[in-house]
Structures are given as C-alpha cells and as structure tokens.
C-alpha atoms as a PDB file:
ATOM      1  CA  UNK A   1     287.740 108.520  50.354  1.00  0.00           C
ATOM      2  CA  UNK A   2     284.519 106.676  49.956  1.00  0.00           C
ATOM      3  CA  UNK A   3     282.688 109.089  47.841  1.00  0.00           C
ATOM      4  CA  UNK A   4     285.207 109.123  45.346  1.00  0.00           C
ATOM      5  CA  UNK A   5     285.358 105.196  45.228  1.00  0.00           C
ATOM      6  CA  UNK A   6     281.527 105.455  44.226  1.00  0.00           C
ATOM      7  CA  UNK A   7     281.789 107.541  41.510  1.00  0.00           C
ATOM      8  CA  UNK A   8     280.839 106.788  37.963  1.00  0.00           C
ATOM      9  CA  UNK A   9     283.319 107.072  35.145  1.00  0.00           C
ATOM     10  CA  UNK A  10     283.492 106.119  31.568  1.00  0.00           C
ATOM     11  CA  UNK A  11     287.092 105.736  31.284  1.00  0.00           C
ATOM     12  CA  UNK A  12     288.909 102.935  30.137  1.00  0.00           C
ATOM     13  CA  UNK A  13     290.351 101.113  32.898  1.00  0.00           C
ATOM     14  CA  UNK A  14     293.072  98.372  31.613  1.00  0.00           C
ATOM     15  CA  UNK A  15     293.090  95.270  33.019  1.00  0.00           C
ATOM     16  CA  UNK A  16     296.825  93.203  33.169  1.00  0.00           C
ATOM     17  CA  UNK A  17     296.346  89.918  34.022  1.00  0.00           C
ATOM     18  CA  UNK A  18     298.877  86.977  33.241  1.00  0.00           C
ATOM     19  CA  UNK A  19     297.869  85.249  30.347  1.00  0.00           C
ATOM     20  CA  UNK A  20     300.535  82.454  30.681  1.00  0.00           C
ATOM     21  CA  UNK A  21     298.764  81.357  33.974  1.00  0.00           C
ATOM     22  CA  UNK A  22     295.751  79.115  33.262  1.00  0.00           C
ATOM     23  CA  UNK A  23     293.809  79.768  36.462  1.00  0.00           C
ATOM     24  CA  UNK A  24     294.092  83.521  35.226  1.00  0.00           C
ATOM     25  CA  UNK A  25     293.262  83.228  31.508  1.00  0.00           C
ATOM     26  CA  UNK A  26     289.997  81.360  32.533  1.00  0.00           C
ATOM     27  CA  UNK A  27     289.165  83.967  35.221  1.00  0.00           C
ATOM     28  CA  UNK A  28     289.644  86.715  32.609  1.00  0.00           C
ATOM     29  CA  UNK A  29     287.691  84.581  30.015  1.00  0.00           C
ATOM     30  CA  UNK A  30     284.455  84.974  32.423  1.00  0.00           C
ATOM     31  CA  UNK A  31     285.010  88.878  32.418  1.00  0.00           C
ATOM     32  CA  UNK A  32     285.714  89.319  28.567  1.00  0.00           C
ATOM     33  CA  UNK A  33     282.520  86.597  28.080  1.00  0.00           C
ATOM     34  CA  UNK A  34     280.096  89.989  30.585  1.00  0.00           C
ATOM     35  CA  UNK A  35     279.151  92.863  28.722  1.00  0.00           C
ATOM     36  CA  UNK A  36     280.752  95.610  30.862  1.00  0.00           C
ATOM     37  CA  UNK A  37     279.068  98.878  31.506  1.00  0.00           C
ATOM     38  CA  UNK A  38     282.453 101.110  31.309  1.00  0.00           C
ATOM     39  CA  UNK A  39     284.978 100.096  28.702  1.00  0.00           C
ATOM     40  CA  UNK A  40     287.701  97.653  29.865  1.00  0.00           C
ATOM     41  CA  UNK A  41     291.070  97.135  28.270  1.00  0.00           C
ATOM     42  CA  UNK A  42     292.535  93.421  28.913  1.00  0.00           C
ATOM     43  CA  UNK A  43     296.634  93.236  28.375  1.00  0.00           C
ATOM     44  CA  UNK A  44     298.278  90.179  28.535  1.00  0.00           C
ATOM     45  CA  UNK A  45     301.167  90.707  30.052  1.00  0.00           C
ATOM     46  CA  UNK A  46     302.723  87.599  29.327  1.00  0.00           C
ATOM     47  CA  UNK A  47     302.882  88.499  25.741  1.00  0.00           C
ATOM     48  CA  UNK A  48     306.492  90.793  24.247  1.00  0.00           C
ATOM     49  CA  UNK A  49     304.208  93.378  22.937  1.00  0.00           C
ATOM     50  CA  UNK A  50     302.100  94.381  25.969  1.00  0.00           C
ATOM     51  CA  UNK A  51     302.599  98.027  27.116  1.00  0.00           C
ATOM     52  CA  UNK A  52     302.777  99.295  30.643  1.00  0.00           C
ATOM     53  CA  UNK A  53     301.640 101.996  32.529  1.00  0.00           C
ATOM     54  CA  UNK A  54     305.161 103.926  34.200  1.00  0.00           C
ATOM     55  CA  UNK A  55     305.509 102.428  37.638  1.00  0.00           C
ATOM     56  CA  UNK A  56     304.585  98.888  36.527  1.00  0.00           C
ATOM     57  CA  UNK A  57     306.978  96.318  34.606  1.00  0.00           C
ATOM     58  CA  UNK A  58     306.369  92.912  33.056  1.00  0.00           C
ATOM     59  CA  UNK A  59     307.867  91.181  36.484  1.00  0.00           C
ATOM     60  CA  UNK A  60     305.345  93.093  39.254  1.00  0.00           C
ATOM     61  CA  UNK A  61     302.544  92.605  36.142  1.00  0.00           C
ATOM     62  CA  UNK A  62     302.980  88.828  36.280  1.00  0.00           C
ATOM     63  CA  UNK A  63     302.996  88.529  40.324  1.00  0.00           C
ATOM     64  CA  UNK A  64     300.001  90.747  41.101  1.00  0.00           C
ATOM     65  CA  UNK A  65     296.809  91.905  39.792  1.00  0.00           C
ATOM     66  CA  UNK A  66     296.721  95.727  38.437  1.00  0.00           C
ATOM     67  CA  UNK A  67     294.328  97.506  36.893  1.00  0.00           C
ATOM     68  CA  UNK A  68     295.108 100.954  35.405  1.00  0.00           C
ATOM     69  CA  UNK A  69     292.568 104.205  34.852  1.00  0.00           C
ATOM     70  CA  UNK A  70     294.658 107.513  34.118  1.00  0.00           C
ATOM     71  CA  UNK A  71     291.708 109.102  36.911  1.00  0.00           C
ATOM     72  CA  UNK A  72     292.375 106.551  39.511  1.00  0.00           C
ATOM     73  CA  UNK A  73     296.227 105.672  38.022  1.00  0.00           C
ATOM     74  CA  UNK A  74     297.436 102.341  39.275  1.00  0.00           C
ATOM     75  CA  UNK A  75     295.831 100.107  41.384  1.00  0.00           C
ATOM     76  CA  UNK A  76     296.793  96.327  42.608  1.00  0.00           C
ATOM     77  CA  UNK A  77     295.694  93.334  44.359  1.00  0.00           C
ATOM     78  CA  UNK A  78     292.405  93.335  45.814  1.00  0.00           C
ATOM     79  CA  UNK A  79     291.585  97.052  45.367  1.00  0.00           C
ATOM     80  CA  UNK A  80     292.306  95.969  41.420  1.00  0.00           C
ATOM     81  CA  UNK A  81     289.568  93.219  41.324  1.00  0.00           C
ATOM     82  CA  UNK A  82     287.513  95.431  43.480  1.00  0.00           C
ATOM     83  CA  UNK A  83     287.581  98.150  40.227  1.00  0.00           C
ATOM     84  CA  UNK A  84     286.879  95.804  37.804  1.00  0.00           C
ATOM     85  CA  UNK A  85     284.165  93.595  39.597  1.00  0.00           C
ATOM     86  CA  UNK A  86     282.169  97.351  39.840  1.00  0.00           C
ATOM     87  CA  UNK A  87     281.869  97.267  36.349  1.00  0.00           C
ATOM     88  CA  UNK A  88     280.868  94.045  35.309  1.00  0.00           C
ATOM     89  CA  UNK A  89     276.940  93.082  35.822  1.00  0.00           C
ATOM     90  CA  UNK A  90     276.606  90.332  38.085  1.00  0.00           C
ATOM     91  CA  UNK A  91     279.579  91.283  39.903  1.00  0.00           C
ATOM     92  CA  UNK A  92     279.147  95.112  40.757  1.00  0.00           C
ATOM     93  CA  UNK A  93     278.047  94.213  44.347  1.00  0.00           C
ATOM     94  CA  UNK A  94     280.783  92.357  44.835  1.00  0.00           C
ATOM     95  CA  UNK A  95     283.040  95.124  44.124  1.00  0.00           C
ATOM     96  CA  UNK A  96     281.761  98.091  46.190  1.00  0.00           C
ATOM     97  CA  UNK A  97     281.197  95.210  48.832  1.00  0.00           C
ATOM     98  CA  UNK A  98     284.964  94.597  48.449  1.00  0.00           C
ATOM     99  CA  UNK A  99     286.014  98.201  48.166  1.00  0.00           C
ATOM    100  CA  UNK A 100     284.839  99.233  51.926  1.00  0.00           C
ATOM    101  CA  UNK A 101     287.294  99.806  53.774  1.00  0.00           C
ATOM    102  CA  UNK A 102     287.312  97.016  56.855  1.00  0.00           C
ATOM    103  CA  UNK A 103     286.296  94.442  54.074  1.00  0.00           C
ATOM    104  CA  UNK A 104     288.752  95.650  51.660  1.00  0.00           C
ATOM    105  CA  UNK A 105     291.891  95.212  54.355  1.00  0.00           C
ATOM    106  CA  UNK A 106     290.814  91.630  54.787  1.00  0.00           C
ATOM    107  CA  UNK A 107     289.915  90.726  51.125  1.00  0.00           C
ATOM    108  CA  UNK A 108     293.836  92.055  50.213  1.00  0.00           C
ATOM    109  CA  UNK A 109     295.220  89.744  53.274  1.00  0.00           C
ATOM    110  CA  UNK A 110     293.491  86.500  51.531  1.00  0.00           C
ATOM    111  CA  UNK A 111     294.128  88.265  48.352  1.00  0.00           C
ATOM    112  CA  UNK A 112     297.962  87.966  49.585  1.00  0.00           C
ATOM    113  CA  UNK A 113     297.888  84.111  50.590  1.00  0.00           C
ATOM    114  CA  UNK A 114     296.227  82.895  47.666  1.00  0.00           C
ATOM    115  CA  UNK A 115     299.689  84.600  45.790  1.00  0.00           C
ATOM    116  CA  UNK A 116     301.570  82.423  48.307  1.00  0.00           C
ATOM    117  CA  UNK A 117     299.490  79.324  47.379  1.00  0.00           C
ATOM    118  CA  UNK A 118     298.733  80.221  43.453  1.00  0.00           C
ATOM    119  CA  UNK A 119     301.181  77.456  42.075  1.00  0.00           C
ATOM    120  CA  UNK A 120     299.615  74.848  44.176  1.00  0.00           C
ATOM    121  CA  UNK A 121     296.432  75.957  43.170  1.00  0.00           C
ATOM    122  CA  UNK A 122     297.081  75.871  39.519  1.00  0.00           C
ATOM    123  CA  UNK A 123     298.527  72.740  39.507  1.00  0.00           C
ATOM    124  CA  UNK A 124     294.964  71.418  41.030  1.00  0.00           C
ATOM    125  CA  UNK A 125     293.071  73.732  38.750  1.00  0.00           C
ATOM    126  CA  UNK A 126     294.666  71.813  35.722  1.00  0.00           C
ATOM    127  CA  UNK A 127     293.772  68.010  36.678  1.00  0.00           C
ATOM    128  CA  UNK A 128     290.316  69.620  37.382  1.00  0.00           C
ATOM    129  CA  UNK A 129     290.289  70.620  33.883  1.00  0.00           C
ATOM    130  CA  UNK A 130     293.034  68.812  31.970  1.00  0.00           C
ATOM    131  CA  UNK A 131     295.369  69.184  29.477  1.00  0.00           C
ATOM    132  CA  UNK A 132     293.585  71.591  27.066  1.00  0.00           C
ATOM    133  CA  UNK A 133     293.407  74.414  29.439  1.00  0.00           C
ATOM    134  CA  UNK A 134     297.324  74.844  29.852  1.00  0.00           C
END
C-alpha cells in the first residue's frame, strides 16, 4: 500500500547492521554521524549481547539488512534501507524514491548482487582505506 508507506511515525525503528563488516560499520557511521528526525536504534549484531526481534537470528542478521518497527514489524534488504534512508535528512528522497514500487523491485535485485559480490567488495574497500578501518 503506498499510503501507508508515506506515513509519519515516531517509533523507534532498530537498525541491525553487521558491525564486524567494515564496509558496514562505515556506512552506519554516516547514519549515526545525521541527526534523524524519528528515533533510530542501531544493534550490532555481530556483538553476543545484541537482541533480536522473533523471526530474525544472529545468522539471517549478519547476511542481510533488517530494520525492525513493532508498526511495520520486520523488514529486509532494500525495503530496510528504503525505511531508514526516509528518516535521515539528506537521504529522505532517496528513500520514498526507493520505496515505489517498480523502483523498489529493481533496487532489491542490485540490492541482491551486491550480497553476492560484498566480500570482493570489502576486500577493495579496505586497500582504499587501509588497515585502521578493519
């Protein structure tokens, strides 16, 4: 439903990114860095400690994006950056942009290779920016 997927809320929405994964710790360091205009949670689920939401475990955490709301519940991959980009300034755009439907189907298939290609692109991501960022 489109109207729904404009709608304004103030809930939390949790963000589980993989903080083990350079290329994701610096992507969620631009995010933290914004002020946000709903309040975000950011879990680490690389760390023993992080909770989950039922219907997500440390294993699906680490391979794909989620984001969690208790409106919206669980939401992964591109539809997941697509939430949190629409509540970030400078990136709102970007995620109602990304949240239409057409656009949304093709954002989640290159979503889907850059999973397949992620360790090759980490690998270049750290001789970009050497060995403090591991």
């Amino acid at each position: 439903m489109i109207e729904k997927e404009f709608t304004k809320s103030n809930e939390t929405l949790k963000v589980f990114f993989d903080g083990s994964c350079p290329l994701c710790r610096s992507e969620i360091s631009l995010y933290q860095n914004k002020k946000s205009s709903q309040p975000l949670e950011f879990v680490d689920v690389s760390v023993a400690q992080a909770n989950f939401p039922t219907g997500l475990s440390r294993n699906t955490a680490m391979a794909r994006f989620h984001v969690y709301t208790k409106e919206r519940g669980l939401i992964s991959g591109a539809r997941a950056f697509s939430e949190l980009w629409k509540r970030i300034p400078g990136w709102k755009t970007l995620g109602y942009v990304t949240s239409l439907p057409g656009i949304g189907l093709f954002f989640e298939g290159v979503y889907r290779l850059f999973l397949v290609l992620r360790p090759y692109i980490v690998r270049l991501f750290l001789k970009i920016k050497g060995p403090s960022s591991s």
